[in-house]
Protein backbone atom coordinates (compact mmCIF):
# COMPACT_ATOMS: atom_id res chain seq x y z
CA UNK A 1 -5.55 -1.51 -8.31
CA UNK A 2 -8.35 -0.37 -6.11
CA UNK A 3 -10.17 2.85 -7.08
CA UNK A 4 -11.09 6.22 -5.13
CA UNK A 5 -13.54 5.74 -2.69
CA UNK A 6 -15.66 7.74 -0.40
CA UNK A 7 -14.49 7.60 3.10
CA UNK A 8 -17.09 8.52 6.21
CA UNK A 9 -14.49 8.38 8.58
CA UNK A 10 -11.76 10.13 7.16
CA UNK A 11 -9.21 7.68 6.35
CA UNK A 12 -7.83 7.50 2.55
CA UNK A 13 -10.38 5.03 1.26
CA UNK A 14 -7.53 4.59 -1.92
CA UNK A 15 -6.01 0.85 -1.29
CA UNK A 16 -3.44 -0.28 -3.62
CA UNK A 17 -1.82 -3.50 -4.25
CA UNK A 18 1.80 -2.81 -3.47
CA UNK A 19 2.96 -6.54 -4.15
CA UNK A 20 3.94 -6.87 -0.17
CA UNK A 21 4.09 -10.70 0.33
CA UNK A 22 5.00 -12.26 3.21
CA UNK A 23 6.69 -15.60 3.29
CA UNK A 24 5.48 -18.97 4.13
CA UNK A 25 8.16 -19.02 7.71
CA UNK A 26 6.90 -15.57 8.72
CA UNK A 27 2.97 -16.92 8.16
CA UNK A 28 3.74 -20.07 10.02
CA UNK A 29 5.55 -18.29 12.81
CA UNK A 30 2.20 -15.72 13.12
CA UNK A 31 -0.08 -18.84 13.63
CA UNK A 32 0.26 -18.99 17.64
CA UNK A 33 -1.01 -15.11 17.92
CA UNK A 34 -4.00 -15.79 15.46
CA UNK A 35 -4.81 -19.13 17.96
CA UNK A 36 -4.79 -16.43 20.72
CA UNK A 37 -7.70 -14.35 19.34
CA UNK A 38 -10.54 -14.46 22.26
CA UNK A 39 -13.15 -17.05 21.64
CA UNK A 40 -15.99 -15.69 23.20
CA UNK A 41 -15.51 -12.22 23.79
CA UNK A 42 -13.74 -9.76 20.85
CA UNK A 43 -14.41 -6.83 18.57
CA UNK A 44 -14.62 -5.09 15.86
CA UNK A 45 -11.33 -3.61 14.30
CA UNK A 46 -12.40 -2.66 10.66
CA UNK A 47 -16.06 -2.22 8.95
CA UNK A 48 -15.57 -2.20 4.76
CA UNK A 49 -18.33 -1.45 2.50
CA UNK A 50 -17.76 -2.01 -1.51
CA UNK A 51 -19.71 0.27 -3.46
CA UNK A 52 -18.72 -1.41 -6.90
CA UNK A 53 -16.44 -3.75 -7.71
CA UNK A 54 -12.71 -2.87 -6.69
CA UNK A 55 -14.00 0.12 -4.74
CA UNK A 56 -13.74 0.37 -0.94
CA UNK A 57 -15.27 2.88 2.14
CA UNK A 58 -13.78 2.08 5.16
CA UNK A 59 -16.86 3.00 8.15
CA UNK A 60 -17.24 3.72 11.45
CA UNK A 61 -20.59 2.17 11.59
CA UNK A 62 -22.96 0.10 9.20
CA UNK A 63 -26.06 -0.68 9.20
CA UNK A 64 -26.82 -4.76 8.80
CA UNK A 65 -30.15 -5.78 7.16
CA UNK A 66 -32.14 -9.02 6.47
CA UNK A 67 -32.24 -9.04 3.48
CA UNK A 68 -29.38 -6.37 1.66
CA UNK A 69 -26.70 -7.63 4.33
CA UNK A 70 -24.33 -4.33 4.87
CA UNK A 71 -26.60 -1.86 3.51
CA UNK A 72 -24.33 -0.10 0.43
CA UNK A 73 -22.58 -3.21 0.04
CA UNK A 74 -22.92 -5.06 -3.72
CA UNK A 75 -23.40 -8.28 -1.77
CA UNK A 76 -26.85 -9.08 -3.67
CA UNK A 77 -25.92 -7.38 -7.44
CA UNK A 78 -22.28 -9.60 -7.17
CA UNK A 79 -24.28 -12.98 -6.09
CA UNK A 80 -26.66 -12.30 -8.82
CA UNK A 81 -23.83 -12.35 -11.54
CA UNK A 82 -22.83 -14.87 -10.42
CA UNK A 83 -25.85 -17.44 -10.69
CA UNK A 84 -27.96 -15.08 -12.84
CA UNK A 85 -30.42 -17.93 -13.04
CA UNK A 86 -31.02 -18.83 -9.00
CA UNK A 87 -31.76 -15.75 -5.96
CA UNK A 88 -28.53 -14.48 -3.96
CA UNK A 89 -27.90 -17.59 -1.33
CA UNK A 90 -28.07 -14.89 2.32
CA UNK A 91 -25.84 -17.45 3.92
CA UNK A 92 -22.93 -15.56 1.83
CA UNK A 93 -24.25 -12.11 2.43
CA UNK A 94 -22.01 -10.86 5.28
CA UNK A 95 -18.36 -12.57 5.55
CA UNK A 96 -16.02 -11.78 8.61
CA UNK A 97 -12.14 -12.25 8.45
CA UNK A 98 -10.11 -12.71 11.42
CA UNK A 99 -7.87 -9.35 12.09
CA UNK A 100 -4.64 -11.04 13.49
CA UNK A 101 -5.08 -13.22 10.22
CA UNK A 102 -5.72 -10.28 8.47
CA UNK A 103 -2.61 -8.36 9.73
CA UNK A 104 -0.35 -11.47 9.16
CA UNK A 105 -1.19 -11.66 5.85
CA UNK A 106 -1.74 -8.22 4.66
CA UNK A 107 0.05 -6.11 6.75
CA UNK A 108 -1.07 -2.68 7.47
CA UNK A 109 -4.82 -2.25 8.17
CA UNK A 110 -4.75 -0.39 5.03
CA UNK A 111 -4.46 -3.47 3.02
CA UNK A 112 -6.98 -5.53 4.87
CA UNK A 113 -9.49 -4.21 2.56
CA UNK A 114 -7.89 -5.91 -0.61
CA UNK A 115 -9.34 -9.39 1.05
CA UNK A 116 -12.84 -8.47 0.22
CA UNK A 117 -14.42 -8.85 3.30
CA UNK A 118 -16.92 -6.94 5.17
CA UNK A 119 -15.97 -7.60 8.69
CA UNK A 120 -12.66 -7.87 10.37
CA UNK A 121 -12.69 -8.73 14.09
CA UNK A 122 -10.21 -9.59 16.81
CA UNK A 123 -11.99 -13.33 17.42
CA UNK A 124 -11.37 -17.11 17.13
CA UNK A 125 -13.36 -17.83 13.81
CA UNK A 126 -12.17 -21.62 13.55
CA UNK A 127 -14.48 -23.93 13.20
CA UNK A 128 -14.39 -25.44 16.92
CA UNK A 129 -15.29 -22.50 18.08
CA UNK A 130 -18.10 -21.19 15.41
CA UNK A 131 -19.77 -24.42 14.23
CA UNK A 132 -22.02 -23.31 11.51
CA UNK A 133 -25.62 -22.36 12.89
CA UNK A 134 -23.50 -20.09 15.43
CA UNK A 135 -24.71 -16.51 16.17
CA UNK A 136 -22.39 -13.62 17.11
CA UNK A 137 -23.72 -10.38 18.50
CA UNK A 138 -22.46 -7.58 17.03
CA UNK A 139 -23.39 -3.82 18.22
CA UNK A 140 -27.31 -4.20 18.15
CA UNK A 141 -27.24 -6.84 15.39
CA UNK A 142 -27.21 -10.61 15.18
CA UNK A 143 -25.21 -12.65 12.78
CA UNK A 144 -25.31 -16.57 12.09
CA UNK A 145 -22.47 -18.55 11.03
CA UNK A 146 -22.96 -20.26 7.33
CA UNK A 147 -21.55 -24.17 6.65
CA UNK A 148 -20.74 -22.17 3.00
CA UNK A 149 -16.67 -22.27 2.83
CA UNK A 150 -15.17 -19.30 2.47
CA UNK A 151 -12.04 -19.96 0.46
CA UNK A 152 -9.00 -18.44 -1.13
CA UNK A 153 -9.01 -17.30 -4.58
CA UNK A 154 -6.87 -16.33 -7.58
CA UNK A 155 -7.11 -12.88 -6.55
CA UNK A 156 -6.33 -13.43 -3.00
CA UNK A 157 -2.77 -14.92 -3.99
CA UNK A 158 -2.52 -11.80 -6.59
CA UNK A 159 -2.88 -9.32 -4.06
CA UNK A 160 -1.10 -10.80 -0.85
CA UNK A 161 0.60 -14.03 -2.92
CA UNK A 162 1.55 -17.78 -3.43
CA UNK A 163 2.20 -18.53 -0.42
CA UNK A 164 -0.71 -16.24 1.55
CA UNK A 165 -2.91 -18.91 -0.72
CA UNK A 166 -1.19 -22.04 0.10
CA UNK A 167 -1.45 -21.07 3.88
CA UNK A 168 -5.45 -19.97 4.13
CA UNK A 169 -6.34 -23.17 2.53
CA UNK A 170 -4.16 -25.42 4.27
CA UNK A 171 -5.50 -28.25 6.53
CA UNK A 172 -5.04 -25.86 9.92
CA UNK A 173 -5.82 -22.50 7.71
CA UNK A 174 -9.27 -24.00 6.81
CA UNK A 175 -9.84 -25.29 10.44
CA UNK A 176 -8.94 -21.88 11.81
CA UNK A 177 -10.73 -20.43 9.31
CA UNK A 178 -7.80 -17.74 8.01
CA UNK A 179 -9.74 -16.81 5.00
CA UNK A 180 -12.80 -15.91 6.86
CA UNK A 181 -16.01 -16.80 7.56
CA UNK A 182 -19.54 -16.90 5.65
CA UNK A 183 -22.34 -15.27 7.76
CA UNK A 184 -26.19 -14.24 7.32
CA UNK A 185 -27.96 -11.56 9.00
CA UNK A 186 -30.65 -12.64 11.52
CA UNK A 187 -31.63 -9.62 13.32
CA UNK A 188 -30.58 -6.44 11.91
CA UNK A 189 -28.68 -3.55 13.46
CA UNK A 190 -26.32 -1.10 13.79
CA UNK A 191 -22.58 -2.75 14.19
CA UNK A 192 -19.39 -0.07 15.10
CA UNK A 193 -16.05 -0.16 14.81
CA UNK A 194 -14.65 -0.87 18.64
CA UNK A 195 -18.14 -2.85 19.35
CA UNK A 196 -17.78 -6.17 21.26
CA UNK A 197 -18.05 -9.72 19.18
CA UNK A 198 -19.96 -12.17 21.44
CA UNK A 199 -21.27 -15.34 21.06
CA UNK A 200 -24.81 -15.47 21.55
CA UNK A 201 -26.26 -18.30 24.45
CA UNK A 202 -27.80 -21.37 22.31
């Protein structure tokens, strides 16, 4: 379960695993509307910041650094647990799901949190459309897209199950990129909930 979190926006930042899992037809059936999501013009449904680990703030704006990522985020203190003996890898800082993926698989937008990510936008993630090296514009910042995988885990099929696993890391979920997307921070700014995704010219 998710703990109590400070909310700048209002909303009940408590979100609780309630065990809603949706089957593998009624995933495979959502698959057209997340192929619809606009590949080069979107926007931002849902900012999350996580204070500590299991905590959530749900924001109307963030701020987007160099070096920190989503500034109150533990991006850096969880990467350095990880691989206490190498420096956080910024192509993981920042990590953007897909909403429609989102909403298929979690539900209400008060689940989305449980995912983990930072991000959630109505845009075509897959990997056609974002090759890694990719930047997005977000609000006044500037994002790159990372060749890291970002992957279902353990506690991704814990909190939205078996099957929500299976189908994020299936051939297509993996070429759609359902689980999300690994980004880096190249120019920093101010990012708001309702501000347009756009793919930057090369």
């Amino acid at each position: 379960m998710l703990r109590q979190a400070p909310c700048p926006v209002g909303h009940a930042g408590r979100v609780e695993h309630l065990n809603q899992y949706v089957t593998a037809t009624v995933l495979e059936e959502g698959m057209d509307d997340v192929r619809r999501s606009p590949a080069d013009r979107g926007r931002v449904e849902l900012i999350v910041r996580r204070p500590a680990v299991d905590e959530r703030e749900l924001l109307a704006e963030a701020q987007l650094d160099l070096a920190e990522g989503l500034i109150g985020d533990t991006w850096r203190v969880r990467a350095v647990a990880r691989t206490p003996d190498q420096p956080p890898d910024p192509s993981v800082q920042l990590t953007l799901m897909n909403a429609r993926a989102a909403a298929l698989v979690a539900g209400t937008p008060e689940r989305w949190p449980l995912a983990g990510d930072q991000l959630y936008v109505d845009f075509d993630l897959s990997q056609a459309n974002l090759p890694p090296g990719t930047r997005l514009g977000l609000g006044s910042a500037v994002i790159e897209i990372s060749s890291h995988p970002h992957t279902g885990c353990q506690k991704f099929a814990q909190r939205f199950g078996a099957d929500a696993l299976r189908f994020v890391n299936s051939p297509a979920g993996r070429q759609l990129r359902l689980r999300g997307v690994n980004t880096r921070v190249v120019v920093p700014g101010t990012v708001r909930v309702g501000d347009t995704v756009s793919k930057m010219p090369v």
